[in-house]
Every structure is written in structure tokens, then in C-alpha cells.
PDB file of N, CA and C in Angstrom:
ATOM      1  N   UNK A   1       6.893  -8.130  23.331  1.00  0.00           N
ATOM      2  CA  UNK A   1       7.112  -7.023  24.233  1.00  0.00           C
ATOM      3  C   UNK A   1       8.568  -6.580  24.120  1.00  0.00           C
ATOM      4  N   UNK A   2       8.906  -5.070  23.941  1.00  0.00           N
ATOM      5  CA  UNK A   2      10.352  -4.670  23.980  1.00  0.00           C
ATOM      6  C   UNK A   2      10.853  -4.686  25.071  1.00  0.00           C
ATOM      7  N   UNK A   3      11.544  -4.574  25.383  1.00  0.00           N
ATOM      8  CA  UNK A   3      12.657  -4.570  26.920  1.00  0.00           C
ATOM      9  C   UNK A   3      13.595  -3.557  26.563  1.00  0.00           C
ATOM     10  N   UNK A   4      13.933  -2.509  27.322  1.00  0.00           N
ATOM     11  CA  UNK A   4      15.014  -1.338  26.878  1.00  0.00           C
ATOM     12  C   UNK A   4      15.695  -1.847  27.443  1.00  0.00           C
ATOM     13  N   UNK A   5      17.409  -1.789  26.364  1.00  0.00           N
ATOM     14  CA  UNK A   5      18.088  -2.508  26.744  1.00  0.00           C
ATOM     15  C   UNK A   5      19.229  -1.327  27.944  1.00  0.00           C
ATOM     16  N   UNK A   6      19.812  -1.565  28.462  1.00  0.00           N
ATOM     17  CA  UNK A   6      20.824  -1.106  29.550  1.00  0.00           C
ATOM     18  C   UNK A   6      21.990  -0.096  28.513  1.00  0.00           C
ATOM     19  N   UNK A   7      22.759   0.516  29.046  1.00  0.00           N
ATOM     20  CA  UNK A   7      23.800   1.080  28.153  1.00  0.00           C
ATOM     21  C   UNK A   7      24.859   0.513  28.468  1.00  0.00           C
ATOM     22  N   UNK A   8      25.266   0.010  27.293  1.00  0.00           N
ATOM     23  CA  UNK A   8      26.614  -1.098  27.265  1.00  0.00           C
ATOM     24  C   UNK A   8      27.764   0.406  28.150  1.00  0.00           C
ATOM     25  N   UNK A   9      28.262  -0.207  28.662  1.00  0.00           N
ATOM     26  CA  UNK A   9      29.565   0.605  29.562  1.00  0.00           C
ATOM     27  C   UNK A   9      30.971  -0.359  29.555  1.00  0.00           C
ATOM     28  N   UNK A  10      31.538   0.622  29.305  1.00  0.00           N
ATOM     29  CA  UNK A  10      33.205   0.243  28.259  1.00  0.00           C
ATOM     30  C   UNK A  10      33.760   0.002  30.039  1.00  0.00           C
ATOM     31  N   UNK A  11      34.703  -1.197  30.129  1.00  0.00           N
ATOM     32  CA  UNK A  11      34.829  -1.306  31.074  1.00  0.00           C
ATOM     33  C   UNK A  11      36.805  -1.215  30.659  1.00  0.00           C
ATOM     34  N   UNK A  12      37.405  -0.478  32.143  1.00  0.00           N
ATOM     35  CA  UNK A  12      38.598  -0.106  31.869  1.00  0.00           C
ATOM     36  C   UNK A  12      39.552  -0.761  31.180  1.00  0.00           C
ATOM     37  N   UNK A  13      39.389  -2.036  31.570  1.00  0.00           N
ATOM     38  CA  UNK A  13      40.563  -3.105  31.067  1.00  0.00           C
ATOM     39  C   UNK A  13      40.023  -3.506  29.471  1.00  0.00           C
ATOM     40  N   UNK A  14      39.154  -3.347  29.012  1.00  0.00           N
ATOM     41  CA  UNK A  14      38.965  -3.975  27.290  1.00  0.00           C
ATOM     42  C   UNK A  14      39.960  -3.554  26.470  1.00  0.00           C
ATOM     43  N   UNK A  15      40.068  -2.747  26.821  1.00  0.00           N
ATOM     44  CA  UNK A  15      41.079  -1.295  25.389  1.00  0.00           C
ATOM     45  C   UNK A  15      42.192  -2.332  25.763  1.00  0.00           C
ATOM     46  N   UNK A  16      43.378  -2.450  26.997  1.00  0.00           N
ATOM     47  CA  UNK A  16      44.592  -3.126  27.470  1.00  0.00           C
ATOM     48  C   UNK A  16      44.406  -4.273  26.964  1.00  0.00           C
ATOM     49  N   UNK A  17      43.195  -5.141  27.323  1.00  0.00           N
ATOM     50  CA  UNK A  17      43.143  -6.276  26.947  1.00  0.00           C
ATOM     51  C   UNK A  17      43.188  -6.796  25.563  1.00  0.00           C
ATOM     52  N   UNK A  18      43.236  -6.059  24.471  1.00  0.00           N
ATOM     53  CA  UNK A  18      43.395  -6.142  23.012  1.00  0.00           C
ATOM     54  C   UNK A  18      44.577  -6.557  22.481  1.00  0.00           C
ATOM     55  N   UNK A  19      45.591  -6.245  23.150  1.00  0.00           N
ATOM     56  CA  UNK A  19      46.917  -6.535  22.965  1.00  0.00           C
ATOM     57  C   UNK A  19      48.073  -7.120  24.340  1.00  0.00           C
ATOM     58  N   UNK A  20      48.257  -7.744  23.555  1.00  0.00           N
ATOM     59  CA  UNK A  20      48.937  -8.972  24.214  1.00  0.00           C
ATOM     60  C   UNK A  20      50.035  -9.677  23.478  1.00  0.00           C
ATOM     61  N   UNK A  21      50.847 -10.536  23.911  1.00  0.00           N
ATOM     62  CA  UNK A  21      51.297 -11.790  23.711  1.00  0.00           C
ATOM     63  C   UNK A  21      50.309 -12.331  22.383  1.00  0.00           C
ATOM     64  N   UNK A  22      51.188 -13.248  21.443  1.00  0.00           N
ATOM     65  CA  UNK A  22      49.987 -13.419  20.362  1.00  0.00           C
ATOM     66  C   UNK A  22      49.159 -12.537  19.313  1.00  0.00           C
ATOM     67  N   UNK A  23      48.704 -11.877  19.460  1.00  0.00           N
ATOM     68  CA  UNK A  23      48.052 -10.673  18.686  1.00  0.00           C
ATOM     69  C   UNK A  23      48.707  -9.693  18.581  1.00  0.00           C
ATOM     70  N   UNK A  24      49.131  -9.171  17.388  1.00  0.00           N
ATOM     71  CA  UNK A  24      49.529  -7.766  16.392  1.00  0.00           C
ATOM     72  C   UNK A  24      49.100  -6.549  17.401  1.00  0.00           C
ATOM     73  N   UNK A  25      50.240  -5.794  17.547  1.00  0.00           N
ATOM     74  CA  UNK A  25      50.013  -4.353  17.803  1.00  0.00           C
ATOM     75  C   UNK A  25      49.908  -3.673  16.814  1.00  0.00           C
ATOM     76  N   UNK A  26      49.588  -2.732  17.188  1.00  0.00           N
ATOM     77  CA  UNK A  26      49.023  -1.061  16.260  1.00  0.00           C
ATOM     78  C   UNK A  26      50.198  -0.707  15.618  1.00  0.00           C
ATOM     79  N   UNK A  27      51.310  -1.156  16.361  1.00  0.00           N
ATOM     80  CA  UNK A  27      52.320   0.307  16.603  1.00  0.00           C
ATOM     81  C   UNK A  27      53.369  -0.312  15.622  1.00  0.00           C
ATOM     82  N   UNK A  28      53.943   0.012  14.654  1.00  0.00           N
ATOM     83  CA  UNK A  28      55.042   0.021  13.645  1.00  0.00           C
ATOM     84  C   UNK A  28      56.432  -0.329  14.044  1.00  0.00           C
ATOM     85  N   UNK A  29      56.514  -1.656  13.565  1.00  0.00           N
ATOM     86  CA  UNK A  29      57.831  -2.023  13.679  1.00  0.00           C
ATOM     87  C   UNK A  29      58.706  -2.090  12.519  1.00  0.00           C
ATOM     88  N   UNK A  30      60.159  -1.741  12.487  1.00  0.00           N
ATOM     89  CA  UNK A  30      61.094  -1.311  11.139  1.00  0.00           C
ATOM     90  C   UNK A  30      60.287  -0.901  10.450  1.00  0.00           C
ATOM     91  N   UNK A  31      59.523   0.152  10.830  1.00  0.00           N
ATOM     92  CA  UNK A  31      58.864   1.214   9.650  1.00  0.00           C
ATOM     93  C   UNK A  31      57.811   0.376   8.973  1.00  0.00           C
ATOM     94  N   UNK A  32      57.357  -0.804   9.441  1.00  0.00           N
ATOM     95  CA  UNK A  32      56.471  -0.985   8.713  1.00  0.00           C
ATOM     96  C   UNK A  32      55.104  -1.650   9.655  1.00  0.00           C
ATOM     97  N   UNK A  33      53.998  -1.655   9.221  1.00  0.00           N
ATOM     98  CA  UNK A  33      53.023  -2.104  10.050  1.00  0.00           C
ATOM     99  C   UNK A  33      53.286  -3.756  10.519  1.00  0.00           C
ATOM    100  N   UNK A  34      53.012  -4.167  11.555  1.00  0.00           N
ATOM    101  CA  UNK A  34      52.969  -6.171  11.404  1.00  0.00           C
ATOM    102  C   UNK A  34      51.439  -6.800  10.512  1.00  0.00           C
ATOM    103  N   UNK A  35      51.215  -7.383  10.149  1.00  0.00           N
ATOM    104  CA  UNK A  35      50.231  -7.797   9.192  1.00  0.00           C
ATOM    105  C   UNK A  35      50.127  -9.435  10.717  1.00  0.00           C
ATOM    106  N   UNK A  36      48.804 -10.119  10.589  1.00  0.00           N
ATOM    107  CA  UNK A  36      48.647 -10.970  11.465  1.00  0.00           C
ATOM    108  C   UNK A  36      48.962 -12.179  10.572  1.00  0.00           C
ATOM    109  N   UNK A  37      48.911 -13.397  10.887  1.00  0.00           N
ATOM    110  CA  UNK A  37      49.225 -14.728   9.827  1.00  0.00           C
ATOM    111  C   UNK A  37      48.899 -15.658  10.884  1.00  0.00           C
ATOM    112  N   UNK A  38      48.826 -16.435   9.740  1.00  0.00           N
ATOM    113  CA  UNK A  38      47.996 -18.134  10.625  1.00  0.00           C
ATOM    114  C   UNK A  38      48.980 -18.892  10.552  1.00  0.00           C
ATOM    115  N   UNK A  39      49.419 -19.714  11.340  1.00  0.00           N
ATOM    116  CA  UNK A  39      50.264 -20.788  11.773  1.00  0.00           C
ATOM    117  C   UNK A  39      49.518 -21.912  12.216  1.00  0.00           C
ATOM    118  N   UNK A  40      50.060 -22.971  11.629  1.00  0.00           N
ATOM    119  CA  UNK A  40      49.283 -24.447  11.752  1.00  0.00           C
ATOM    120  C   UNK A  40      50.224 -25.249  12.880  1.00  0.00           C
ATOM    121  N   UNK A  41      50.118 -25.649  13.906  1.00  0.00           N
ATOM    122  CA  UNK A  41      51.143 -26.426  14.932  1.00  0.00           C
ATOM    123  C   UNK A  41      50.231 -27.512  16.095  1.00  0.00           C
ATOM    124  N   UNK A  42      50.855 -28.662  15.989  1.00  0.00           N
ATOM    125  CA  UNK A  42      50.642 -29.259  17.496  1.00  0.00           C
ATOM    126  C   UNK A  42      50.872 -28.163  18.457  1.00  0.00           C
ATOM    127  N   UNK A  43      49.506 -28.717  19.228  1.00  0.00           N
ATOM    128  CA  UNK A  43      49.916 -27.956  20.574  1.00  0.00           C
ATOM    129  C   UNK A  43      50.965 -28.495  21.663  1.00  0.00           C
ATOM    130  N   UNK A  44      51.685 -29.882  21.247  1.00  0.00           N
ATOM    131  CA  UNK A  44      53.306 -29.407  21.845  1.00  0.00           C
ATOM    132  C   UNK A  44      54.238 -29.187  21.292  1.00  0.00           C
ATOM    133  N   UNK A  45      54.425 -28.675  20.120  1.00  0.00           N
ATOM    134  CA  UNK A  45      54.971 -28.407  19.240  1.00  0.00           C
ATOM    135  C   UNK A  45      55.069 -26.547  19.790  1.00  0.00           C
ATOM    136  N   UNK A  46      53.620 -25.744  19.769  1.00  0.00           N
ATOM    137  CA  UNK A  46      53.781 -24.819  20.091  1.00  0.00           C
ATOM    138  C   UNK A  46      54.377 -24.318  21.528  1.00  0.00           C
ATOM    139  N   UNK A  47      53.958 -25.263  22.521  1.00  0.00           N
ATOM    140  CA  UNK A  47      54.692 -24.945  23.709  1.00  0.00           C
ATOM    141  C   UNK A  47      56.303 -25.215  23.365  1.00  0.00           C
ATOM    142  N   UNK A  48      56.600 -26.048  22.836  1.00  0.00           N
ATOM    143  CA  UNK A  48      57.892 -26.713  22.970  1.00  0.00           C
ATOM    144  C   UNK A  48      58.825 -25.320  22.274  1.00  0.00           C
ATOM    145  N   UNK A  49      57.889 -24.558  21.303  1.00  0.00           N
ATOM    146  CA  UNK A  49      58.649 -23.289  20.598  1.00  0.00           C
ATOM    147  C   UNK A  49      58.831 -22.193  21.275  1.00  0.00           C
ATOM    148  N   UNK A  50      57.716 -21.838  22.124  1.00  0.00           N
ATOM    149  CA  UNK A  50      57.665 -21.087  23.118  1.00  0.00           C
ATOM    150  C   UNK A  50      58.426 -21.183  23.884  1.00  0.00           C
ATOM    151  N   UNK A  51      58.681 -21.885  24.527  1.00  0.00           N
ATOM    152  CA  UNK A  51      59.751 -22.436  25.786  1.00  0.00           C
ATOM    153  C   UNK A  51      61.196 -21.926  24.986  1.00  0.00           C
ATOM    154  N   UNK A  52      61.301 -22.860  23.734  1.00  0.00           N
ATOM    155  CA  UNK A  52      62.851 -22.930  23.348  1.00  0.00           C
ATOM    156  C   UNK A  52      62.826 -21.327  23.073  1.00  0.00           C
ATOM    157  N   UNK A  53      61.834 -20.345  22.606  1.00  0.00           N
ATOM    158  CA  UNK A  53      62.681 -19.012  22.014  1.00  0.00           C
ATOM    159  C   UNK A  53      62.270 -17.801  23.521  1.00  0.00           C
ATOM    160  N   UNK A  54      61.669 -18.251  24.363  1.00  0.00           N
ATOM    161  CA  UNK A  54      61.811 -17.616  25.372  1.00  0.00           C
ATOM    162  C   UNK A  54      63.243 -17.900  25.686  1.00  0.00           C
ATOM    163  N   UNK A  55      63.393 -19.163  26.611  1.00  0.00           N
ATOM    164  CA  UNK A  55      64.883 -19.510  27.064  1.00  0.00           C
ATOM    165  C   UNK A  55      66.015 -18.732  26.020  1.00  0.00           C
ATOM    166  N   UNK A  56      65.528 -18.511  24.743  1.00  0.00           N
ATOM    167  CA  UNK A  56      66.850 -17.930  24.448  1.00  0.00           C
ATOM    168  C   UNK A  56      66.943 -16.390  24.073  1.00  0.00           C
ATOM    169  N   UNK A  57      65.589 -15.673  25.010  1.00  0.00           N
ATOM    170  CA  UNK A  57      65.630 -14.332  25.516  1.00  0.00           C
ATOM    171  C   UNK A  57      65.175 -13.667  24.378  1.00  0.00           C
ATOM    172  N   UNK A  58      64.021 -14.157  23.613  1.00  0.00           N
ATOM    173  CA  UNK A  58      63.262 -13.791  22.613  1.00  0.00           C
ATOM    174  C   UNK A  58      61.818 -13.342  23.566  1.00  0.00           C
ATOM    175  N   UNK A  59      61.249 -12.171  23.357  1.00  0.00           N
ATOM    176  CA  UNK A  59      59.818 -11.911  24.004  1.00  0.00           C
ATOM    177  C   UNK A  59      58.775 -12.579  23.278  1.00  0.00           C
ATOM    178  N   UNK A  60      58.760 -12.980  21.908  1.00  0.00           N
ATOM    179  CA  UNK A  60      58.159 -13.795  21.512  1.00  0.00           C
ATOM    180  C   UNK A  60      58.187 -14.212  19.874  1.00  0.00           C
ATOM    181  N   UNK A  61      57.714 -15.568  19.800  1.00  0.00           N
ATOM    182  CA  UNK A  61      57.806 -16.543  18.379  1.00  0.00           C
ATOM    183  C   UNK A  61      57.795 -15.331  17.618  1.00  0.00           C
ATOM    184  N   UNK A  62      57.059 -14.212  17.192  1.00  0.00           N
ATOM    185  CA  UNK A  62      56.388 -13.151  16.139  1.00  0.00           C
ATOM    186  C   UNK A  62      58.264 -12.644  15.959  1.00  0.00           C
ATOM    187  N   UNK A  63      58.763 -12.212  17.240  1.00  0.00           N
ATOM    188  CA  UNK A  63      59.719 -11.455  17.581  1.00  0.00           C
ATOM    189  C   UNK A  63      61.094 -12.458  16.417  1.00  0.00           C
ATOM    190  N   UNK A  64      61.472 -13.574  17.011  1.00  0.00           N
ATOM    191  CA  UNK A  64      62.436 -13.995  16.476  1.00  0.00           C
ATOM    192  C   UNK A  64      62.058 -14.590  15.285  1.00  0.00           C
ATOM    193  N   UNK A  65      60.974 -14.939  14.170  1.00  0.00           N
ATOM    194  CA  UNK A  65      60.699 -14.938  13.218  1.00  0.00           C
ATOM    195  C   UNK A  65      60.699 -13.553  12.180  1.00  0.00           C
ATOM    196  N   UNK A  66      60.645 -12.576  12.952  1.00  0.00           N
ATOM    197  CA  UNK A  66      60.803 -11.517  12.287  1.00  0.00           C
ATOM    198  C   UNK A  66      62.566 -11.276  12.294  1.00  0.00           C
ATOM    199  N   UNK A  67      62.935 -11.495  13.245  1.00  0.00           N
ATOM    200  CA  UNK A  67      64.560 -11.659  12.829  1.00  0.00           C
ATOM    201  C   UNK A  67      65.398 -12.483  12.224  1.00  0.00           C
ATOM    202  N   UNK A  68      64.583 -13.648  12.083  1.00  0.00           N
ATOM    203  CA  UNK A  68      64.989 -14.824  11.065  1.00  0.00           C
ATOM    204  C   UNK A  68      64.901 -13.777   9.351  1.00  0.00           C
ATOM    205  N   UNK A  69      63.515 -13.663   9.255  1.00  0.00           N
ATOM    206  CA  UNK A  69      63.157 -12.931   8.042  1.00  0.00           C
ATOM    207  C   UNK A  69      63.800 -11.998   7.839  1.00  0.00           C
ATOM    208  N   UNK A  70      64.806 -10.953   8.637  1.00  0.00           N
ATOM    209  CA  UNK A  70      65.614 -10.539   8.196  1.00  0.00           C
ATOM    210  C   UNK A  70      67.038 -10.105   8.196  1.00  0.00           C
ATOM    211  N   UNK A  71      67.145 -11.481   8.052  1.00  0.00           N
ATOM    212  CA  UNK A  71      68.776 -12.216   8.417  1.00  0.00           C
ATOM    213  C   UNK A  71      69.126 -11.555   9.714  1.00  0.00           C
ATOM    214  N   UNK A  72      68.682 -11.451  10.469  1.00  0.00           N
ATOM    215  CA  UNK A  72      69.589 -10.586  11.835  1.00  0.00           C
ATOM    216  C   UNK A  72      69.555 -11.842  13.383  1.00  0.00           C
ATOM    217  N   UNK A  73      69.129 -13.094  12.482  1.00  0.00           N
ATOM    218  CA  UNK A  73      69.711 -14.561  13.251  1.00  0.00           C
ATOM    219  C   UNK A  73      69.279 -15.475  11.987  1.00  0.00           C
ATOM    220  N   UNK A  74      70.086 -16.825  12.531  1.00  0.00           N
ATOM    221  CA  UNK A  74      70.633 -17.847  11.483  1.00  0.00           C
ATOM    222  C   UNK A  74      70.391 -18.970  11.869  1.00  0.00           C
ATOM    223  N   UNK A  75      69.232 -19.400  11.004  1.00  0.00           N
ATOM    224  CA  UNK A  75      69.119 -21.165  11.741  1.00  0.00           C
ATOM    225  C   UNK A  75      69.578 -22.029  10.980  1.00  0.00           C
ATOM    226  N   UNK A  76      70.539 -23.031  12.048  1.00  0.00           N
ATOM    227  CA  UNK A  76      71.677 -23.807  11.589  1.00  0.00           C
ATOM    228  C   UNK A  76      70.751 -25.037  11.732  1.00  0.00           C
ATOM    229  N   UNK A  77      71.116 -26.003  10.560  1.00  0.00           N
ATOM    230  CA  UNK A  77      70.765 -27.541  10.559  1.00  0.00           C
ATOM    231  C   UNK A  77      71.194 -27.881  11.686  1.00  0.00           C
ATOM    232  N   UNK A  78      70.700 -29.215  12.524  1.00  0.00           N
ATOM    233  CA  UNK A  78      70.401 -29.523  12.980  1.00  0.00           C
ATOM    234  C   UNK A  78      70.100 -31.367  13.132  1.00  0.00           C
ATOM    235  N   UNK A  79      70.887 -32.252  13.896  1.00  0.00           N
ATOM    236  CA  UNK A  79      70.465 -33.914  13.398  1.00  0.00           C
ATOM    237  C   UNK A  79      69.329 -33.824  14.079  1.00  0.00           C
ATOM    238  N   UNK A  80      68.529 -35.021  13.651  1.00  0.00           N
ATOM    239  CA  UNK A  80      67.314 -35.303  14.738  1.00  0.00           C
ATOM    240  C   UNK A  80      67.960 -35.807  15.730  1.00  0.00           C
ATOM    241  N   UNK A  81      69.094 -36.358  16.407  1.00  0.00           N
ATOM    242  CA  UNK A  81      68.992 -36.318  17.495  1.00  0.00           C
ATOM    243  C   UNK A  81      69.489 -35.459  18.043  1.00  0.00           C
ATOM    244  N   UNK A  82      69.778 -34.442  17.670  1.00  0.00           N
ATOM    245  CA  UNK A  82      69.714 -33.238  18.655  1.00  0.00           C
ATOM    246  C   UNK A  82      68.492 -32.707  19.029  1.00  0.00           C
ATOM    247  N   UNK A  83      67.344 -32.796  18.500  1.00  0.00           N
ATOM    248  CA  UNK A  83      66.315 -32.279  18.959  1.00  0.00           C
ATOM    249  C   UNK A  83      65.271 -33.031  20.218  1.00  0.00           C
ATOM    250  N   UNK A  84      65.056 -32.384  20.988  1.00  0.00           N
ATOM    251  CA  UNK A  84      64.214 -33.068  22.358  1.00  0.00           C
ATOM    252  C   UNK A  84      62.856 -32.806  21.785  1.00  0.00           C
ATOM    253  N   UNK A  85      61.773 -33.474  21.863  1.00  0.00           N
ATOM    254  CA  UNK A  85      60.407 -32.723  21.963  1.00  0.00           C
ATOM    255  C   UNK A  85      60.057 -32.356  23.105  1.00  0.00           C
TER     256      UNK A  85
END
């Protein structure tokens, strides 16, 4: 037996909800599109990155990796015991 199905209805927040924190925008940065990429991490490893490049007034990991990549910040060595997990 068929069942007619209902009409799917686009609900306001889906479109907003696409972009976020984490996931690639549409919109062109230094002239060029962002492309998405996979990153392999403990998950306290990832908080612990999060935390450290927020605190240092980065909106996010994507953000100051893209400024690493083009020289416009400089990551200095580092002993292991300077590092906290």
C-alpha cells in the first residue's frame, strides 16, 4: 500500500545551521576559496588546541593555521617541558 508522503518544509534555521565553527564557508578568503581537510587528533589533544588558540585570540584552529601557512605567525620550538597537556 502507498502512503503519500507529507511535503518536506525547509525549516528556518537549516540554511544558518550549515555553517559554523568547524566547517568551510562559501565565502572567499585571500582571494581564494577554503578547500575542507581531515585532521587526525586525540580528543584532548583537540580541546587542548582549541583552548590554547582561542586564549590567544584566534576565532579558530582553520584561522591560525591559515596564518601559520602564510608566514603571518611563527611557531617557535619549544622543550617538552614547556608544554602542559
Amino acid at each position: 500500500m502507498n502512503v503519500p508522503r507529507a511535503k518536506q518544509q525547509k525549516n528556518p534555521n537549516s540554511l544558518k545551521n550549515l555553517i559554523h565553527e568547524g566547517r568551510p564557508s562559501s565565502k572567499q578568503v585571500y582571494g581564494e576559496p577554503k578547500v575542507q581537510r581531515t585532521l587526525t587528533v586525540t580528543e584532548t589533544g583537540w580541546k587542548g588546541a582549541v583552548a590554547a588558540i582561542k586564549a590567544a585570540g584566534y576565532g579558530s584552529i582553520s584561522d591560525y593555521l591559515e596564518k601559520i601557512g602564510r608566514g603571518q605567525e611563527i611557531l617557535s620550538p619549544r622543550s617538552p617541558n614547556d608544554i602542559t597537556p
